[in-house]
Structure formats: C-alpha cells, structure tokens
PDB file of N, CA and C in Angstrom:
ATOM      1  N   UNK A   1       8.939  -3.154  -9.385  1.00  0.00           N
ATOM      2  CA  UNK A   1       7.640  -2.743  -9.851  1.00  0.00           C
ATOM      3  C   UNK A   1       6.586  -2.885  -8.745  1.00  0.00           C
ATOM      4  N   UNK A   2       6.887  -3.862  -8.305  1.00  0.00           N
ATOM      5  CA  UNK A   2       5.947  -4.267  -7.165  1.00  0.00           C
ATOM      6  C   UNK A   2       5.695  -2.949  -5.692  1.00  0.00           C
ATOM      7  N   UNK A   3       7.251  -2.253  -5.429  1.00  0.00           N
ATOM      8  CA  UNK A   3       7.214  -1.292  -4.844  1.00  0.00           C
ATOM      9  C   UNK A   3       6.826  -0.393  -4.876  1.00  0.00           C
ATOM     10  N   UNK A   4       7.142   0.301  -6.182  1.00  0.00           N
ATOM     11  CA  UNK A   4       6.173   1.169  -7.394  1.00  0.00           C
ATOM     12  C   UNK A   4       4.827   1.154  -7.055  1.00  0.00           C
ATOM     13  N   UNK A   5       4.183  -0.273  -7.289  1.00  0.00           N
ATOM     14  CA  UNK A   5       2.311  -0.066  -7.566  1.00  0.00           C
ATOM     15  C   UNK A   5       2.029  -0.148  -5.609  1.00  0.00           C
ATOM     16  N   UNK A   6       3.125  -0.824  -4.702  1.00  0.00           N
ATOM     17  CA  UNK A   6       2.376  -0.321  -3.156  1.00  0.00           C
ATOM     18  C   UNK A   6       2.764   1.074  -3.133  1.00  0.00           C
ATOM     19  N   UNK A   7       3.471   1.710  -3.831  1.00  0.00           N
ATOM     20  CA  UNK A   7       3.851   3.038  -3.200  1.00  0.00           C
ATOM     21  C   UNK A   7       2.287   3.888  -3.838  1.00  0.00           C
ATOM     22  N   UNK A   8       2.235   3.255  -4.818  1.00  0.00           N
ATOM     23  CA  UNK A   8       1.039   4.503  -5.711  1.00  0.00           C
ATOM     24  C   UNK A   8      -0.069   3.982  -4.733  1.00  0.00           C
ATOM     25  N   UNK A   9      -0.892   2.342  -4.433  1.00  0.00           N
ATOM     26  CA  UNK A   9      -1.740   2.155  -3.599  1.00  0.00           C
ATOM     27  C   UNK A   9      -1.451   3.096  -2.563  1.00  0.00           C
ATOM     28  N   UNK A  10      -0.673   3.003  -1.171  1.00  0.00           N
ATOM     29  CA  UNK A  10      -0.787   3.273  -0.416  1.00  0.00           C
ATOM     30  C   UNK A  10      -0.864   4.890  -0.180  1.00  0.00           C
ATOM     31  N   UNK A  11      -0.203   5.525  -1.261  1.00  0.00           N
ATOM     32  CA  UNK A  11      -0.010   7.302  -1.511  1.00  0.00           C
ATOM     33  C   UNK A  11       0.454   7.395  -0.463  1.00  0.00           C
ATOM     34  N   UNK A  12       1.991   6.575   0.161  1.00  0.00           N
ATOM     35  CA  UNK A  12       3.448   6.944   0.434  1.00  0.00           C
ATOM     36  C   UNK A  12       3.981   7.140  -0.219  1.00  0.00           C
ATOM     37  N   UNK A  13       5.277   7.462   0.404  1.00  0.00           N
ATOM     38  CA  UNK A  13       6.378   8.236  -0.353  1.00  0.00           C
ATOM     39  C   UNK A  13       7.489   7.054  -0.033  1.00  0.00           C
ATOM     40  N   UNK A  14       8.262   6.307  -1.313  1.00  0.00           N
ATOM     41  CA  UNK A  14       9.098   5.262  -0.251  1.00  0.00           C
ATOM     42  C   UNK A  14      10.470   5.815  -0.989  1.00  0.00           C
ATOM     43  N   UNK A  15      11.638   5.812  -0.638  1.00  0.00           N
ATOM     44  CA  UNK A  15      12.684   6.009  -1.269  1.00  0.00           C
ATOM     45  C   UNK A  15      13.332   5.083  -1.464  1.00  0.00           C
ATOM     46  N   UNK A  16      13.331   4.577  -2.325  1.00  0.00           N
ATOM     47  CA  UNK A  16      14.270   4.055  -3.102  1.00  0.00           C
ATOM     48  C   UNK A  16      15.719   4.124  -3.104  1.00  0.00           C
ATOM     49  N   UNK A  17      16.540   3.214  -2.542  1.00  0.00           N
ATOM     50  CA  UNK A  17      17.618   2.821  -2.408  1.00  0.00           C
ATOM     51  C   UNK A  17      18.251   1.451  -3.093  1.00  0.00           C
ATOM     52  N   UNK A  18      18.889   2.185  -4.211  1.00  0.00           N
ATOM     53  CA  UNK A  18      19.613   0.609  -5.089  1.00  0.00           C
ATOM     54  C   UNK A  18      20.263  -0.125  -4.565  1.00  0.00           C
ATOM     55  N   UNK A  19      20.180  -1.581  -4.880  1.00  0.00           N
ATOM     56  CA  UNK A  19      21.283  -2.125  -4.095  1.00  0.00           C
ATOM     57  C   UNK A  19      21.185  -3.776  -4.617  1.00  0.00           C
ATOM     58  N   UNK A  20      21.566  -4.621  -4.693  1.00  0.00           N
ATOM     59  CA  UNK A  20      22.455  -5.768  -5.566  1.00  0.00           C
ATOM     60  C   UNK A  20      22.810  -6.780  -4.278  1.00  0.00           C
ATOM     61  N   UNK A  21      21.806  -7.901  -3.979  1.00  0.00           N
ATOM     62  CA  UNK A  21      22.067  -9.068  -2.738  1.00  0.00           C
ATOM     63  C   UNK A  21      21.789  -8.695  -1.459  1.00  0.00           C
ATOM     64  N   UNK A  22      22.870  -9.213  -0.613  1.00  0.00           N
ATOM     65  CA  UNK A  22      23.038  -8.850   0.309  1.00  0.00           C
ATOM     66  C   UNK A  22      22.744  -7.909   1.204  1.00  0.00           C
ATOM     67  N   UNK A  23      23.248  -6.770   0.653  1.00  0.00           N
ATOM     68  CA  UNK A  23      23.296  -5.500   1.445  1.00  0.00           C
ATOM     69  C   UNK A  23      21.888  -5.077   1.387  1.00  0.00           C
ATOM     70  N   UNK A  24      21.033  -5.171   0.740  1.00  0.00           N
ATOM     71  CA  UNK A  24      19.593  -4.642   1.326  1.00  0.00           C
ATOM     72  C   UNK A  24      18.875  -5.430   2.385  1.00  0.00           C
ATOM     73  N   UNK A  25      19.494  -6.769   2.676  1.00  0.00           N
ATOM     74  CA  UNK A  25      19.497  -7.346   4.101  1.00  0.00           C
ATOM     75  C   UNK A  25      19.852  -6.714   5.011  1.00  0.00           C
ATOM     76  N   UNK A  26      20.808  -6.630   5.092  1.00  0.00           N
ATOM     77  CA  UNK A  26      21.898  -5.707   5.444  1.00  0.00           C
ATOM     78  C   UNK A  26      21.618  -4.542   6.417  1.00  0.00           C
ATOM     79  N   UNK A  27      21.050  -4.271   5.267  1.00  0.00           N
ATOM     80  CA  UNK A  27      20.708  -2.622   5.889  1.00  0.00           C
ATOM     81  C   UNK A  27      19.143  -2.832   6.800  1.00  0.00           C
ATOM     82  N   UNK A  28      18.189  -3.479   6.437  1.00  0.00           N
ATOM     83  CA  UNK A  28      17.212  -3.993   7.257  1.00  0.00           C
ATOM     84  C   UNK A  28      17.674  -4.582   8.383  1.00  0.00           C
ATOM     85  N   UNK A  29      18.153  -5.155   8.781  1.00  0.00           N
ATOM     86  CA  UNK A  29      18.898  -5.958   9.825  1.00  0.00           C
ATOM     87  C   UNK A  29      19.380  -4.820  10.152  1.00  0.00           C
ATOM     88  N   UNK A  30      20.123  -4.291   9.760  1.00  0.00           N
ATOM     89  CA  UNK A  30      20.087  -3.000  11.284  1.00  0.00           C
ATOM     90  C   UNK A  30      20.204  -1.609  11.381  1.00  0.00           C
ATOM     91  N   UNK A  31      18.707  -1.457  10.791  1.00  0.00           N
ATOM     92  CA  UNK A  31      18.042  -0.613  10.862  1.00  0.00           C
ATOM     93  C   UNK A  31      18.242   0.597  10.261  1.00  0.00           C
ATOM     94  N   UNK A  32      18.994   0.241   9.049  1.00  0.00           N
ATOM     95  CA  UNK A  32      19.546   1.554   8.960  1.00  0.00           C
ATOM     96  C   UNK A  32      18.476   1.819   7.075  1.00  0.00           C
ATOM     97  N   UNK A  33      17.599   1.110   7.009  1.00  0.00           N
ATOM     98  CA  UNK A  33      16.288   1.332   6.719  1.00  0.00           C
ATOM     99  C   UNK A  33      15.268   0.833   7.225  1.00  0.00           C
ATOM    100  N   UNK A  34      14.027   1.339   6.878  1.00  0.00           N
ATOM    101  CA  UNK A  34      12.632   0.607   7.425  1.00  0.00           C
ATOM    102  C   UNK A  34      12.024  -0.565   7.034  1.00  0.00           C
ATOM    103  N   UNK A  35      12.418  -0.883   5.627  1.00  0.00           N
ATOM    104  CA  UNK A  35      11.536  -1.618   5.304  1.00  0.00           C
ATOM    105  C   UNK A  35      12.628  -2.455   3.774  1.00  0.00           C
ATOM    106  N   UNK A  36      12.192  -3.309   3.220  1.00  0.00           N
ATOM    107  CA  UNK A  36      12.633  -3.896   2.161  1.00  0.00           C
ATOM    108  C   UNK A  36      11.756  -4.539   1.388  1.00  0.00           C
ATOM    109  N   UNK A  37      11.454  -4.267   0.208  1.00  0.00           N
ATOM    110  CA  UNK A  37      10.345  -5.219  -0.606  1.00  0.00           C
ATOM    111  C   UNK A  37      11.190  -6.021  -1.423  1.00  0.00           C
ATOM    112  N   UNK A  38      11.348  -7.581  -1.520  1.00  0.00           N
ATOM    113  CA  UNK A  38      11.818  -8.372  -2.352  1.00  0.00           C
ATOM    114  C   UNK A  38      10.673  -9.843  -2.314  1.00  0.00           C
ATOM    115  N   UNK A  39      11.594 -10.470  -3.517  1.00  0.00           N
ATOM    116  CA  UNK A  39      10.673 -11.865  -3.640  1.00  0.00           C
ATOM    117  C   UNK A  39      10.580 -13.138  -2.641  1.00  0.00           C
ATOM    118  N   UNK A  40      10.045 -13.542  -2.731  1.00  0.00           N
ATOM    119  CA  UNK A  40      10.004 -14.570  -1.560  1.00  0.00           C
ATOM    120  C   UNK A  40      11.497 -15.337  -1.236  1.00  0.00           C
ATOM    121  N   UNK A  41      11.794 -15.770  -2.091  1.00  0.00           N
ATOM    122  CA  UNK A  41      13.335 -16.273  -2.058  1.00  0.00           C
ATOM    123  C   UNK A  41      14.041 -15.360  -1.648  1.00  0.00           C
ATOM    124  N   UNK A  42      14.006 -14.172  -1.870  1.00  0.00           N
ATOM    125  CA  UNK A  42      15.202 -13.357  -1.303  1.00  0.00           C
ATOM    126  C   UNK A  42      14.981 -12.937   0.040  1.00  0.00           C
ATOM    127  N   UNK A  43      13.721 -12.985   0.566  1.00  0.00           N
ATOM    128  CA  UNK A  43      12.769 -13.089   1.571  1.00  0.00           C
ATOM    129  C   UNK A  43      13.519 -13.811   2.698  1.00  0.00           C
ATOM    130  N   UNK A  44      13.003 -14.784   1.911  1.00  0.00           N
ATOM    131  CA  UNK A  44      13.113 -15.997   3.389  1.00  0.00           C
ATOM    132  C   UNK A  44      15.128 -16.112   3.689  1.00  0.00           C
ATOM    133  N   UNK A  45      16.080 -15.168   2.765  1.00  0.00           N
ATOM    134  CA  UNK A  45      17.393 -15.504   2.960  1.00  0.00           C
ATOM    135  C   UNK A  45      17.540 -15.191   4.358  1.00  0.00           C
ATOM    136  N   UNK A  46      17.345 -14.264   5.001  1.00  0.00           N
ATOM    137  CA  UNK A  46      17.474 -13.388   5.784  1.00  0.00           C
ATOM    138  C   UNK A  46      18.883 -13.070   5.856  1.00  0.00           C
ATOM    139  N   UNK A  47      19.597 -12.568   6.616  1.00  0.00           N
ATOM    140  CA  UNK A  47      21.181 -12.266   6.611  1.00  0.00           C
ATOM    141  C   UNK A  47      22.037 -12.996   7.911  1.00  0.00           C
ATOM    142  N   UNK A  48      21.473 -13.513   8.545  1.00  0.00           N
ATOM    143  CA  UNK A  48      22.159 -14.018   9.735  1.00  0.00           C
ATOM    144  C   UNK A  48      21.543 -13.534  10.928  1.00  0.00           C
ATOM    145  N   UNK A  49      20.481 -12.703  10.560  1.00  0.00           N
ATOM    146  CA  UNK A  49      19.613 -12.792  11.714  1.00  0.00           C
ATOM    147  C   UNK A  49      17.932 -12.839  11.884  1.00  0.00           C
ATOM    148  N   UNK A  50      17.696 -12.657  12.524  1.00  0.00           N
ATOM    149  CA  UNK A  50      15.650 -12.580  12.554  1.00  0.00           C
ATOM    150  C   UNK A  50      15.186 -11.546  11.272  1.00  0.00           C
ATOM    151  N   UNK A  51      14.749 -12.196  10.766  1.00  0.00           N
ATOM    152  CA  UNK A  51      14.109 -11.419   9.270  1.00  0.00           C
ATOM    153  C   UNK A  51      12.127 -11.014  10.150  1.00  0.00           C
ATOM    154  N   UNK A  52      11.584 -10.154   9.813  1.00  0.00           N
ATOM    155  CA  UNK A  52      10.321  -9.660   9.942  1.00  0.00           C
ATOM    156  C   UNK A  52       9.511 -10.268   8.586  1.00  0.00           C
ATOM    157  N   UNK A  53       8.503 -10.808   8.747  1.00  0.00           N
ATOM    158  CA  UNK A  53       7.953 -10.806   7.260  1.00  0.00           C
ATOM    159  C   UNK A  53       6.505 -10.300   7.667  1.00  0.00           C
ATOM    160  N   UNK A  54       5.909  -8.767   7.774  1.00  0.00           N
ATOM    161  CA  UNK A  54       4.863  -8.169   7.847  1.00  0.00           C
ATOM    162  C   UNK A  54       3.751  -8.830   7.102  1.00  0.00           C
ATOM    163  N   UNK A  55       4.386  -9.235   5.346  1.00  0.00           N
ATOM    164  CA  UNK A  55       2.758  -9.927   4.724  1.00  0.00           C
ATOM    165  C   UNK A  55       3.701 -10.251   3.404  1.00  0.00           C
ATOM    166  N   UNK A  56       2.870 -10.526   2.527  1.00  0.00           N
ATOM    167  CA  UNK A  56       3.314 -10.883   1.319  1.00  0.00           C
ATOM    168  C   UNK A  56       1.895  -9.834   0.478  1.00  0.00           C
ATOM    169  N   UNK A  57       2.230  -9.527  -0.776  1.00  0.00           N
ATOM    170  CA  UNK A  57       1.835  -9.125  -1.637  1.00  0.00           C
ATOM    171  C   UNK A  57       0.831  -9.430  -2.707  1.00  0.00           C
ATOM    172  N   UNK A  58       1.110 -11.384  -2.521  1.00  0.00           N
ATOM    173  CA  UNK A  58       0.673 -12.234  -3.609  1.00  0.00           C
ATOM    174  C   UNK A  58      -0.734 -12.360  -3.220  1.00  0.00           C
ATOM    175  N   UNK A  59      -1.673 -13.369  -3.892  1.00  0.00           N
ATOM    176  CA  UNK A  59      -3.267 -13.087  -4.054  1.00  0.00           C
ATOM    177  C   UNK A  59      -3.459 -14.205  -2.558  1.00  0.00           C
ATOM    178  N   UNK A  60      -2.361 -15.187  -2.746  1.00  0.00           N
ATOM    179  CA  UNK A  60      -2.734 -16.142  -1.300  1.00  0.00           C
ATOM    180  C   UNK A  60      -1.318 -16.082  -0.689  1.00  0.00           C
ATOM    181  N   UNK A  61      -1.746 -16.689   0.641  1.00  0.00           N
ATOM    182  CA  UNK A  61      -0.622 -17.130   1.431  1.00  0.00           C
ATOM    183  C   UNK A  61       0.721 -18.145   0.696  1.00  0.00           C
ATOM    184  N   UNK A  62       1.653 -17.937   1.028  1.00  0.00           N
ATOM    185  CA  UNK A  62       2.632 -18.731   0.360  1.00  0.00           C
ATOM    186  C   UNK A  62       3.466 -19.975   1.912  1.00  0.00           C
ATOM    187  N   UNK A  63       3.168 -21.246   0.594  1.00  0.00           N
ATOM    188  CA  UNK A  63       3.479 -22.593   1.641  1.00  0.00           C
ATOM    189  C   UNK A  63       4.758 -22.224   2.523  1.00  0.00           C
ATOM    190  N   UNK A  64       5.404 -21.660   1.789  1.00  0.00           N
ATOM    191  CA  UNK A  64       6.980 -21.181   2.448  1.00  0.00           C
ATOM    192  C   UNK A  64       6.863 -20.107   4.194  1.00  0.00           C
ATOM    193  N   UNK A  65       5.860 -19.435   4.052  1.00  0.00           N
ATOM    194  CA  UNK A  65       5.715 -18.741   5.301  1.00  0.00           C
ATOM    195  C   UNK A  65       4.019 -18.513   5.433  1.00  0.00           C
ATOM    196  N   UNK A  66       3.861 -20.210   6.183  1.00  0.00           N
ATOM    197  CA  UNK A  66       2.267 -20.140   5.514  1.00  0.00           C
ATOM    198  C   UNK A  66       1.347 -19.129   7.045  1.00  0.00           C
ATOM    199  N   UNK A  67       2.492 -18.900   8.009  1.00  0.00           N
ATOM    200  CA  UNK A  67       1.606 -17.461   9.431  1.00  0.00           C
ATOM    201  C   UNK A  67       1.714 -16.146   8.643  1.00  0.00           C
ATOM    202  N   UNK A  68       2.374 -15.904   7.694  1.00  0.00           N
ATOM    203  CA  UNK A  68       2.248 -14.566   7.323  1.00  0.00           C
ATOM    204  C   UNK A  68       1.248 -14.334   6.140  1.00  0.00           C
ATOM    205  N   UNK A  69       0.410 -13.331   6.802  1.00  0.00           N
ATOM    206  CA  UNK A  69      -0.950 -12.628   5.791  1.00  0.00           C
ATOM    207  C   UNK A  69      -0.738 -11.828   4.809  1.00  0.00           C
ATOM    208  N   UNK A  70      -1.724 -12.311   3.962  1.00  0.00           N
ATOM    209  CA  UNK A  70      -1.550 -11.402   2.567  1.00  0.00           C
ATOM    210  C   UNK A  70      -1.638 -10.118   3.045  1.00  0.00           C
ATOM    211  N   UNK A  71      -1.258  -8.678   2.166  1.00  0.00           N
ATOM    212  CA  UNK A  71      -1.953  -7.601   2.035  1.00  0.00           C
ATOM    213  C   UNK A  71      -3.880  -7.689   2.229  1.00  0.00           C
ATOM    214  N   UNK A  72      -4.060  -8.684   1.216  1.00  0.00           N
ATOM    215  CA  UNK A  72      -5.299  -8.195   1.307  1.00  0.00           C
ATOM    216  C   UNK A  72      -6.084  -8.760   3.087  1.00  0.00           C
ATOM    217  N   UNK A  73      -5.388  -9.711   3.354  1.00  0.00           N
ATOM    218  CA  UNK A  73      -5.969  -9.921   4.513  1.00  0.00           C
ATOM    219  C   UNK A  73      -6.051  -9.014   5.978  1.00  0.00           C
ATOM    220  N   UNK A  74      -4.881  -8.190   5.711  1.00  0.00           N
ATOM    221  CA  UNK A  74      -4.692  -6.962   6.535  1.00  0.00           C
ATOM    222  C   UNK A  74      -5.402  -5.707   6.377  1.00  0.00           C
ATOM    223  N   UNK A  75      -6.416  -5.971   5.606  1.00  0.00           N
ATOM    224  CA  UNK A  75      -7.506  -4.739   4.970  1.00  0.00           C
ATOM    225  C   UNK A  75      -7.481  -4.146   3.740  1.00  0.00           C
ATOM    226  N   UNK A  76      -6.128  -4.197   3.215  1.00  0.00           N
ATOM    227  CA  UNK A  76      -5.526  -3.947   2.004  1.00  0.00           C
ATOM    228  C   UNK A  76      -5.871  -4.597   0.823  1.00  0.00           C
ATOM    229  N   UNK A  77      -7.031  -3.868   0.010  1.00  0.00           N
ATOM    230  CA  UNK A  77      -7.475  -4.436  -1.200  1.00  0.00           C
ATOM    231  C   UNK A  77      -5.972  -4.347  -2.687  1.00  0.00           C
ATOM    232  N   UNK A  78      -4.630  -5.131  -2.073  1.00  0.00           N
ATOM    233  CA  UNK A  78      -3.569  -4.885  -3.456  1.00  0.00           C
ATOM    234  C   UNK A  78      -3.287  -6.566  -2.951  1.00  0.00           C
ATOM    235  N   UNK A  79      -3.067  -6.699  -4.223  1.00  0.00           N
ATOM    236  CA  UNK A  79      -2.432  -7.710  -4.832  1.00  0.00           C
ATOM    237  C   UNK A  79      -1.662  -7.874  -5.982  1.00  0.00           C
ATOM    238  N   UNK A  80      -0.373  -8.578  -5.431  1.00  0.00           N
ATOM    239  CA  UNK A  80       0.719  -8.141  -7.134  1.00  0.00           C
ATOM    240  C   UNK A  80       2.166  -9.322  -6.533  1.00  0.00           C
ATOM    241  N   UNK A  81       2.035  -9.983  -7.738  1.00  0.00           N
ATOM    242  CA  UNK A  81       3.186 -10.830  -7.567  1.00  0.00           C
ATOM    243  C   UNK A  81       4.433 -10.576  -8.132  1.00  0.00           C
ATOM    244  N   UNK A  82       5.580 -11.196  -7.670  1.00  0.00           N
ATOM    245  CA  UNK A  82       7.014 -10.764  -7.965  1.00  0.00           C
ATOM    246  C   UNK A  82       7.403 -11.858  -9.265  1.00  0.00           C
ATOM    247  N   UNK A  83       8.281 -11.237 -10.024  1.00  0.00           N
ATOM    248  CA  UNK A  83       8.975 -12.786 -10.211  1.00  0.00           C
ATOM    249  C   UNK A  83      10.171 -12.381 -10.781  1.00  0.00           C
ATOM    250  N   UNK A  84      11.344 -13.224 -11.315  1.00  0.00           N
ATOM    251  CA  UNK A  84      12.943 -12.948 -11.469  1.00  0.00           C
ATOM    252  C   UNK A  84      12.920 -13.738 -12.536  1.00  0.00           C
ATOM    253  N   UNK A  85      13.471 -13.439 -13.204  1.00  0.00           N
ATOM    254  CA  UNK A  85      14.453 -14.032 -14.421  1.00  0.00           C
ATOM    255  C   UNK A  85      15.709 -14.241 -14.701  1.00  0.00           C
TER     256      UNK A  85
END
C-alpha cells in the first residue's frame, strides 16, 4: 500500500513485481531492479551484501537507521507507515 500511495504522490509509474522474502533482495542487489519498498525489518535484512537505504517513509527517523532521512526531509511532503501482521 505504501508503494501504491508513493506511486500516486510522486505521479510515477512503478511496476510492480511480486515476490515472497528473499528474492526481492535479490533482485536489488543486483540490479536487476531499481528500487524495493519494504518495512524496516525487511529493510535492514539486506541479502549478503550493501543494502542502500535512500529514506524511510515514516513521519520520523527510525532508531534502527537513525543517518537515513525521512521523505519529508528530502522535500517530500508524504508520510505513511508500514506494518505486518
């Protein structure tokens, strides 16, 4: 959902690619997409190598990766948190 409301903010186009663990690491790690939106936990897994974390989404910085800037701090008036069940 969270991808959803940056895709409508930003009025990109993101495609959507399903995928279950791992493999959307996976495929970020090398390169064989651009980008990955997940929750912080799935975040910080990385796959065995250097993970990028551009910003987070949420309203503040999170203790877990407390150098990386919100959206909104990057000029970006969105804010929207994840969560799992």
């Amino acid at each position: 959902m969270v991808a959803l409301a940056f895709q409508n903010f930003t009025k990109a186009k993101f495609n959507h690619i399903p995928s279950r663990g791992r493999p959307r690491h996976h495929a970020a790690l090398g390169k064989h997409v651009d980008s990955i939106i997940v929750s912080a936990r799935r975040g910080s897994a990385g796959a065995g190598g250097p993970a990028s974390h551009p910003g987070v989404f949420g309203p503040d910085r999170l203790d877990k990766f407390p150098k990386v800037p919100t959206a909104k701090e990057q000029g970006m008036n969105f804010a929207m948190t994840m969560w799992r069940a």
